[in-house]
N, C-alpha and C. Protein backbone atom coordinates (compact mmCIF):
# COMPACT_ATOMS: atom_id res chain seq x y z
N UNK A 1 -4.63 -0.91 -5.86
CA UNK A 1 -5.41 -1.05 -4.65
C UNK A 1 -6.90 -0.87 -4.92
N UNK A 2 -7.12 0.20 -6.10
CA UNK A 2 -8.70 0.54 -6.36
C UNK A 2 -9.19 -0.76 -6.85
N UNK A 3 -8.49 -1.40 -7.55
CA UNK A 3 -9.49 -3.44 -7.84
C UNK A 3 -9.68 -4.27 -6.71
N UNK A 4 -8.74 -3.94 -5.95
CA UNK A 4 -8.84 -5.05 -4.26
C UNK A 4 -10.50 -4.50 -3.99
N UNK A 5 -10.49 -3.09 -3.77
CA UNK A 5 -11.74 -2.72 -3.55
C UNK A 5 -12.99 -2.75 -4.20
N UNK A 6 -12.71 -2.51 -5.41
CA UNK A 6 -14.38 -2.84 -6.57
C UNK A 6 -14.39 -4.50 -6.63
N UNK A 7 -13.46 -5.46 -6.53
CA UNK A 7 -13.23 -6.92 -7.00
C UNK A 7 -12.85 -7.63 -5.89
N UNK A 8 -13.23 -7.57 -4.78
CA UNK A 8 -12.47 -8.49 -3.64
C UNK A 8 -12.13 -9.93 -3.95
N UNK A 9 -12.68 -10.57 -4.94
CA UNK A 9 -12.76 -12.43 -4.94
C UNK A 9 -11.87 -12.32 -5.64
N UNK A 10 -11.29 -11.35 -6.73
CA UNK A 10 -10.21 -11.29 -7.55
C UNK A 10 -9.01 -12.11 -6.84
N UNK A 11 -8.85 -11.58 -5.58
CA UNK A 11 -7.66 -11.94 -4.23
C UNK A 11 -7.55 -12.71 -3.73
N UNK A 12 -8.86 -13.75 -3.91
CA UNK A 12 -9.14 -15.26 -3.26
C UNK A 12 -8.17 -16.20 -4.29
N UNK A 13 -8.11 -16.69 -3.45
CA UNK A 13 -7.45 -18.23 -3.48
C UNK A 13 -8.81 -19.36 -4.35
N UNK A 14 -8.17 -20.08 -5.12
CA UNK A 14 -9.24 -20.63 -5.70
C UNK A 14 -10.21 -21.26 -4.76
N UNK A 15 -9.62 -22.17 -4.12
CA UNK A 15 -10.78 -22.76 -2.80
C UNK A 15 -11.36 -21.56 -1.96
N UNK A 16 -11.15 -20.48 -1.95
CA UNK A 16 -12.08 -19.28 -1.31
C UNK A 16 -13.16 -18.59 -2.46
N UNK A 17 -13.20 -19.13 -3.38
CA UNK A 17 -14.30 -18.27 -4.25
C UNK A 17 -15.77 -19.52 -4.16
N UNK A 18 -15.64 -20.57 -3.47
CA UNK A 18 -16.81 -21.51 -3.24
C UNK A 18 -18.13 -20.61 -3.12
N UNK A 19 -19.08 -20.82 -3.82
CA UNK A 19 -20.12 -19.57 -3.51
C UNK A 19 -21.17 -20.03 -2.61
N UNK A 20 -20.48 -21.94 -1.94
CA UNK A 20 -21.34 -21.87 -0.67
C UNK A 20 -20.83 -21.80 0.27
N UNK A 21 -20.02 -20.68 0.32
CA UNK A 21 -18.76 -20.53 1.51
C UNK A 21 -19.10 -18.85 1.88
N UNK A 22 -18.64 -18.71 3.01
CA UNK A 22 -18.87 -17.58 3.41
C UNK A 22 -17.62 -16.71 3.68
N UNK A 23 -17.76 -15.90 2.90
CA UNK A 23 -15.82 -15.07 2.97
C UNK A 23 -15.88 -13.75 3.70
N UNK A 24 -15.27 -13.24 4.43
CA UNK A 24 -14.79 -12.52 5.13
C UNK A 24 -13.73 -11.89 5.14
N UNK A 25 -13.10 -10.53 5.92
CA UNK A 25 -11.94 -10.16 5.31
C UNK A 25 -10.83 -9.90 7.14
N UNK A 26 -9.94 -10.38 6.57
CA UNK A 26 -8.39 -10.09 7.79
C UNK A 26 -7.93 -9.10 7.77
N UNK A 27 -7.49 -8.18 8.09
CA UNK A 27 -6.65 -7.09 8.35
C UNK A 27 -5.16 -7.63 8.26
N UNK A 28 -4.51 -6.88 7.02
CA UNK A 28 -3.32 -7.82 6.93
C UNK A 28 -2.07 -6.57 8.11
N UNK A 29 -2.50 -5.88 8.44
CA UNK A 29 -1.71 -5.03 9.81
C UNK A 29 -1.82 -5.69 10.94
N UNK A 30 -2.95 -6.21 11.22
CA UNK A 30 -3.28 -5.91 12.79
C UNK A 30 -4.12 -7.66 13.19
N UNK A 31 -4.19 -7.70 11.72
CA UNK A 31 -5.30 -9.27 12.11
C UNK A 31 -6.39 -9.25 12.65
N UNK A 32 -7.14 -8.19 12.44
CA UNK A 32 -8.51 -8.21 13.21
C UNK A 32 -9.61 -9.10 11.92
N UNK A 33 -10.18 -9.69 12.39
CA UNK A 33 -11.00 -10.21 11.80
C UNK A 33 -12.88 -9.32 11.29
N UNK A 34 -13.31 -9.14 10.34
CA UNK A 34 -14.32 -8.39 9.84
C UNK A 34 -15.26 -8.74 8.62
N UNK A 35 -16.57 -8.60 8.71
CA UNK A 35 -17.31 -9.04 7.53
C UNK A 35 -17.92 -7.79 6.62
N UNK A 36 -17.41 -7.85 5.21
CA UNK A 36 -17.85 -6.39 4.24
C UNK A 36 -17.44 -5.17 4.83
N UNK A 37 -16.31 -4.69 5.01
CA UNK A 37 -15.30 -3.30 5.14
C UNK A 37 -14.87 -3.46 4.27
N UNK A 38 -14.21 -1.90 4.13
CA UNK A 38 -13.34 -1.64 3.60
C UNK A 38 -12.36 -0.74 4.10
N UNK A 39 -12.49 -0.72 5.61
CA UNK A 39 -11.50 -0.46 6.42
C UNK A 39 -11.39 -1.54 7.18
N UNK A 40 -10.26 -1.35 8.18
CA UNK A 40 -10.50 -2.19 9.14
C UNK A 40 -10.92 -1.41 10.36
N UNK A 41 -11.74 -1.90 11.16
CA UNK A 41 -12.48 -0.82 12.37
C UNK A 41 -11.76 -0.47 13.40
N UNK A 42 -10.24 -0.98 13.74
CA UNK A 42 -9.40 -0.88 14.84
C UNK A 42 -8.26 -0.06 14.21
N UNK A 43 -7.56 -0.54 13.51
CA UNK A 43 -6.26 0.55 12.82
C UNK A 43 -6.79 1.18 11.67
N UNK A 44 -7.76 0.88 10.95
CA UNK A 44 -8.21 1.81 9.96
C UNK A 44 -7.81 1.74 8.60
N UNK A 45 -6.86 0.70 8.56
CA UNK A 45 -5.56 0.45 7.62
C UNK A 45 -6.90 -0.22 6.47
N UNK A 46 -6.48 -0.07 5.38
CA UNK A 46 -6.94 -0.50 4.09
C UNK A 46 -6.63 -1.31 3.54
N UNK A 47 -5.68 -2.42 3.52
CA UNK A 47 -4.78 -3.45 2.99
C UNK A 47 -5.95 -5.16 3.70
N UNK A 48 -6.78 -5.42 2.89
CA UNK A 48 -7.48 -6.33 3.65
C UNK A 48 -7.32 -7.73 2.71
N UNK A 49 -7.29 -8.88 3.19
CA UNK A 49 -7.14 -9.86 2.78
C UNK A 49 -8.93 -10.63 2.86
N UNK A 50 -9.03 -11.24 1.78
CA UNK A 50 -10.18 -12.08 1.69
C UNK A 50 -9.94 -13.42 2.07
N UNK A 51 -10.79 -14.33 3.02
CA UNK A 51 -10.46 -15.33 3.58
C UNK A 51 -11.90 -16.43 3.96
N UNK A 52 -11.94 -17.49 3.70
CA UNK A 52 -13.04 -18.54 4.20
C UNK A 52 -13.61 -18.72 5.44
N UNK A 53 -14.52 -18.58 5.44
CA UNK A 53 -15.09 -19.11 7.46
C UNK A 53 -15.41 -20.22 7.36
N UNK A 54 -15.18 -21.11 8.17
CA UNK A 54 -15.10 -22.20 8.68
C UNK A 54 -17.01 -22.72 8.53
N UNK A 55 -17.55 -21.82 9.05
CA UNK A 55 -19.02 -21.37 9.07
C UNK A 55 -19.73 -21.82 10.01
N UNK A 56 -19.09 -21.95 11.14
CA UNK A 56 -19.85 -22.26 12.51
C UNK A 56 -19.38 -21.12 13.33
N UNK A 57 -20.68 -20.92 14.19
CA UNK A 57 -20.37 -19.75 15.09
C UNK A 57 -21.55 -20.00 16.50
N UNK A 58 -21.83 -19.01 17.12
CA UNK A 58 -22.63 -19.04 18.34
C UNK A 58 -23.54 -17.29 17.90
N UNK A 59 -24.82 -17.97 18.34
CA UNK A 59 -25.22 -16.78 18.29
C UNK A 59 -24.91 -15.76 19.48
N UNK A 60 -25.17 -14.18 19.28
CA UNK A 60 -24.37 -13.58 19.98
C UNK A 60 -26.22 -12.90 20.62
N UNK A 61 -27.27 -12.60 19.78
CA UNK A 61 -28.14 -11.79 19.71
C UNK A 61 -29.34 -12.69 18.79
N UNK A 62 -30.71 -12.59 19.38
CA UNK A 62 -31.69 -13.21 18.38
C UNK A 62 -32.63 -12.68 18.78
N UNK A 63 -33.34 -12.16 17.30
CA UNK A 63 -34.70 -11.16 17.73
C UNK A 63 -35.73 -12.00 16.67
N UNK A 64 -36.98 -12.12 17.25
CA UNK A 64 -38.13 -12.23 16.05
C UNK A 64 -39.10 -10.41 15.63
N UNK A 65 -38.74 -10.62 14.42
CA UNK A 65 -39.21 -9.35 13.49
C UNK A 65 -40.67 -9.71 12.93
N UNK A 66 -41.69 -8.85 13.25
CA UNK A 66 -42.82 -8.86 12.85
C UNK A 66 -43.63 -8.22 11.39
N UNK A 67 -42.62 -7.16 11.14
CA UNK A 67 -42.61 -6.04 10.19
C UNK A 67 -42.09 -6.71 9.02
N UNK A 68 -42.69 -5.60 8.08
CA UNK A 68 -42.80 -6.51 6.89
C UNK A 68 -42.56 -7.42 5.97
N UNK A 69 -43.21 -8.34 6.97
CA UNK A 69 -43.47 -9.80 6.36
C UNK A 69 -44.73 -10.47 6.72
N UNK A 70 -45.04 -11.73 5.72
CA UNK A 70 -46.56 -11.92 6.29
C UNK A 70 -46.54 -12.89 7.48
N UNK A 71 -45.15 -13.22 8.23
CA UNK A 71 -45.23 -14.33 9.00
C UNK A 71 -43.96 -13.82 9.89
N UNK A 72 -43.94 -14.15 10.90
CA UNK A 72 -42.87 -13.45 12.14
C UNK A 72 -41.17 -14.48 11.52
N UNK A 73 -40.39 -13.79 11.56
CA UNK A 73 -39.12 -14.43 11.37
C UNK A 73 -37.59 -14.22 12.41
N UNK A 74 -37.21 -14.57 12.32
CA UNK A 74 -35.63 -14.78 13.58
C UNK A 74 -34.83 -14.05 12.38
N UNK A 75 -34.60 -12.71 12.81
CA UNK A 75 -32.75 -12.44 12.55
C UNK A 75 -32.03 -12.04 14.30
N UNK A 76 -30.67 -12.61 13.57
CA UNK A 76 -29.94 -12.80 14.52
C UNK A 76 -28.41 -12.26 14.55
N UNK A 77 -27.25 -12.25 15.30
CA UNK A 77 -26.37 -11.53 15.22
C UNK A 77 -25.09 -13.11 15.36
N UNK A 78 -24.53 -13.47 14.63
CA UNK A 78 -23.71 -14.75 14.84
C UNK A 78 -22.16 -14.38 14.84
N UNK A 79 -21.78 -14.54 15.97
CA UNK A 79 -20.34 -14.11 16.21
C UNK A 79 -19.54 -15.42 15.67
N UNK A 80 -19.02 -15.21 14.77
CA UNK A 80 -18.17 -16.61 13.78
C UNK A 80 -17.17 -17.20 14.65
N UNK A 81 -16.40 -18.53 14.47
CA UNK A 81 -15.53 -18.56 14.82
C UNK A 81 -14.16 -17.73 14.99
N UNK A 82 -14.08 -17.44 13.41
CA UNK A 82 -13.01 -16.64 13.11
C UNK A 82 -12.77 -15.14 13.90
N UNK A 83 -14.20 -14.81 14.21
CA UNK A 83 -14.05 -13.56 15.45
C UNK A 83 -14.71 -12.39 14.58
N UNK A 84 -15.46 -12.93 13.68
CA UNK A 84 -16.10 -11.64 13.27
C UNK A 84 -17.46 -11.54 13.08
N UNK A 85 -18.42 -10.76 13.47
CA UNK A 85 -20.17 -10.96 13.32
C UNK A 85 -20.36 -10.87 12.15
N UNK A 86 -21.74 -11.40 12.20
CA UNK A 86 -22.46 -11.43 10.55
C UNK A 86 -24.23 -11.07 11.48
N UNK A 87 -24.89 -10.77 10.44
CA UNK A 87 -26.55 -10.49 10.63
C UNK A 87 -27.08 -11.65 9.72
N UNK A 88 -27.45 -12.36 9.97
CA UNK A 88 -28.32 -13.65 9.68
C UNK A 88 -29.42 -14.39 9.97
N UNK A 89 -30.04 -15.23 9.49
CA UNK A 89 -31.71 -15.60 10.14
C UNK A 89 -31.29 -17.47 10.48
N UNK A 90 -31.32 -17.43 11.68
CA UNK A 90 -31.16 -19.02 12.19
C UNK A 90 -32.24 -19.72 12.05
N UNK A 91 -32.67 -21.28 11.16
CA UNK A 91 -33.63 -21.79 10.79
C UNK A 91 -34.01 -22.80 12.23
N UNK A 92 -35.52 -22.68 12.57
CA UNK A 92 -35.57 -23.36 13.73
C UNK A 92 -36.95 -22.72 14.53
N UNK A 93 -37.52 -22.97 15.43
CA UNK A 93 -38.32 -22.89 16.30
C UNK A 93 -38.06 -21.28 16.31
N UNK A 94 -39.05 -20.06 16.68
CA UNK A 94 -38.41 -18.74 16.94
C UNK A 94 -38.67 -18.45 18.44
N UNK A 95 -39.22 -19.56 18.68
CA UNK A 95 -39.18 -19.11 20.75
C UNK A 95 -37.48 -20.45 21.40
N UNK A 96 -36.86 -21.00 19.69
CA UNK A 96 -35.97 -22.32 20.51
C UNK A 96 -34.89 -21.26 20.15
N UNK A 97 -34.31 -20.51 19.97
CA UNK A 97 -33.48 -19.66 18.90
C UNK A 97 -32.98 -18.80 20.35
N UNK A 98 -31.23 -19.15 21.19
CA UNK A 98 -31.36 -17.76 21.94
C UNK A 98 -29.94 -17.77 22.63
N UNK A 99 -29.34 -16.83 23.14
CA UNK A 99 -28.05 -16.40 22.58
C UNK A 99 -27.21 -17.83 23.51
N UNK A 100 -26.14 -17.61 22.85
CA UNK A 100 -25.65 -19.10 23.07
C UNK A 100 -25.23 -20.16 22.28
N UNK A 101 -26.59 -20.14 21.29
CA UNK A 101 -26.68 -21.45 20.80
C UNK A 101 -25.63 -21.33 19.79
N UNK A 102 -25.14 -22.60 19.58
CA UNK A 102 -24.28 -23.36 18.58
C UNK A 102 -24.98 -23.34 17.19
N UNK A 103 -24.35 -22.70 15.83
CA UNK A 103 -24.64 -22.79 14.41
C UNK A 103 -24.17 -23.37 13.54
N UNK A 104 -24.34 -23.95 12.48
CA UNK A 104 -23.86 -23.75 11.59
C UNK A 104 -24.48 -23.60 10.25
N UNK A 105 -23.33 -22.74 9.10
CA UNK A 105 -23.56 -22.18 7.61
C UNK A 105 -24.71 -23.32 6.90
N UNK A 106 -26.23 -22.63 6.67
CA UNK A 106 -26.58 -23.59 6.05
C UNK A 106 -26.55 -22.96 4.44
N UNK A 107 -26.90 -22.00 4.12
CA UNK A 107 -26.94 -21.53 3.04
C UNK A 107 -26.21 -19.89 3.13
N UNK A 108 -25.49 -19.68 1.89
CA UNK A 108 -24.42 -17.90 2.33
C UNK A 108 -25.71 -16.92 1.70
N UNK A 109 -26.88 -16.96 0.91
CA UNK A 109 -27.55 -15.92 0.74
C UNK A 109 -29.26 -16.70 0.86
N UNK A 110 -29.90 -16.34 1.23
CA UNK A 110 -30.86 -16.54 1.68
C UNK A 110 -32.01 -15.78 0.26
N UNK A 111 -32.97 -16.32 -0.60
CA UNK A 111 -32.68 -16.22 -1.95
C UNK A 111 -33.69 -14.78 -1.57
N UNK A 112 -34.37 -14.82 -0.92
CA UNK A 112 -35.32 -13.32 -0.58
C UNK A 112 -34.54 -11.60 0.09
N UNK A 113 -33.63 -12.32 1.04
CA UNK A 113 -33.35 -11.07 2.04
C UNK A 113 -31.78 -11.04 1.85
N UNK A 114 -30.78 -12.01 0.72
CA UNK A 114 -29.81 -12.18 0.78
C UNK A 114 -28.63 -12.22 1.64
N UNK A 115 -29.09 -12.66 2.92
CA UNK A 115 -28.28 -12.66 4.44
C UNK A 115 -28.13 -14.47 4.44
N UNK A 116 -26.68 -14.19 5.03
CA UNK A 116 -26.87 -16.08 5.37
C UNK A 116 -27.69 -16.64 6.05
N UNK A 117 -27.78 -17.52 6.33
CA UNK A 117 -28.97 -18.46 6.92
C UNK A 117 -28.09 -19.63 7.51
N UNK A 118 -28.62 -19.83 8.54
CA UNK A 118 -27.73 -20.44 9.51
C UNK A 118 -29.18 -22.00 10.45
N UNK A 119 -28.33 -23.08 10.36
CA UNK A 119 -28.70 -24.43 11.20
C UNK A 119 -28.34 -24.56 12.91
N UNK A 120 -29.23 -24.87 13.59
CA UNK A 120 -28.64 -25.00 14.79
C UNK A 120 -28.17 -26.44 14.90
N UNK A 121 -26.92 -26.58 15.75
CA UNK A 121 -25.86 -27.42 15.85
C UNK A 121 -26.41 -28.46 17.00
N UNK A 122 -27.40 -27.82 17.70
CA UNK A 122 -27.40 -28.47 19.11
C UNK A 122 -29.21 -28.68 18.98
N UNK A 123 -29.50 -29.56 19.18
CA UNK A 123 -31.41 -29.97 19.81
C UNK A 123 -31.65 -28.93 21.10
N UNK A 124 -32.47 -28.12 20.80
CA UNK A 124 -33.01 -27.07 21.84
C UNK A 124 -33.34 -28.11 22.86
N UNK A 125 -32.92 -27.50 23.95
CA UNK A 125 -33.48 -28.20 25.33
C UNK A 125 -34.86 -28.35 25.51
N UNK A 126 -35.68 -29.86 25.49
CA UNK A 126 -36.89 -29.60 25.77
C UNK A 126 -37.22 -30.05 27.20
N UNK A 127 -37.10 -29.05 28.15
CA UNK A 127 -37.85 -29.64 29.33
C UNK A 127 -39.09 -30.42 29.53
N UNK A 128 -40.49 -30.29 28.93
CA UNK A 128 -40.98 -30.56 29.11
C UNK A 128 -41.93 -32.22 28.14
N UNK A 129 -41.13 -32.68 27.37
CA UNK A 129 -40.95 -33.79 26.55
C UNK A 129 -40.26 -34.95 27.63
């Protein structure tokens, strides 16, 4: 059980070790869906399976961060399909960026802040165009 934990990709399935894929882990008790545990947050159980996201989700939460950086940026909170959040920066306008919107996986590490980075799915509404 101590390698499931130091080696998680060990457990993947060959088509789940894609390193432009975004993996996540199942609760093989209870099926709750979760991103980087090593519990599961509902039964607590330790037995976790590594698994692929689809990599579209909705954002749940979107903030622009001013702090240190030399230019204002969007992180955001993206509730996946599969049912589990991730913290990520959605590429796009930072006043078009807001909860709701439709994503998808553009890149799994982002080469500065190593968080995924995420495309919007949908053309922001422009009223005034």
């Amino acid at each position: 059980m101590a390698a499931d934990v130091l080696a998680p990709d060990a457990a993947l399935a060959p088509e789940a070790r894609d390193p432009d894929a975004l993996s996540f882990q199942r609760c093989t008790w209870c099926g709750t869906a979760m991103y980087h545990r090593l519990l599961c947050p509902v039964c607590q159980c330790s037995e976790l399976r590594t698994e692929r996201s689809e990599g579209t989700g909705t954002v749940r939460h979107a903030t622009v961060v001013h702090r240190n950086t030399p230019a204002a940026r969007n992180v955001s909170l993206i509730e996946m399909s599969e049912g589990f959040v991730v913290r990520g920066r959605v590429m796009g306008p930072l006043i078009g960026i807001h909860s709701g919107d439709r994503v998808r996986l553009s890149t799994v590490k982002d080469p500065v802040r190593g968080e995924p980075v995420f495309q919007l799915l949908d053309e922001p509404y422009r009223a005034w165009s």
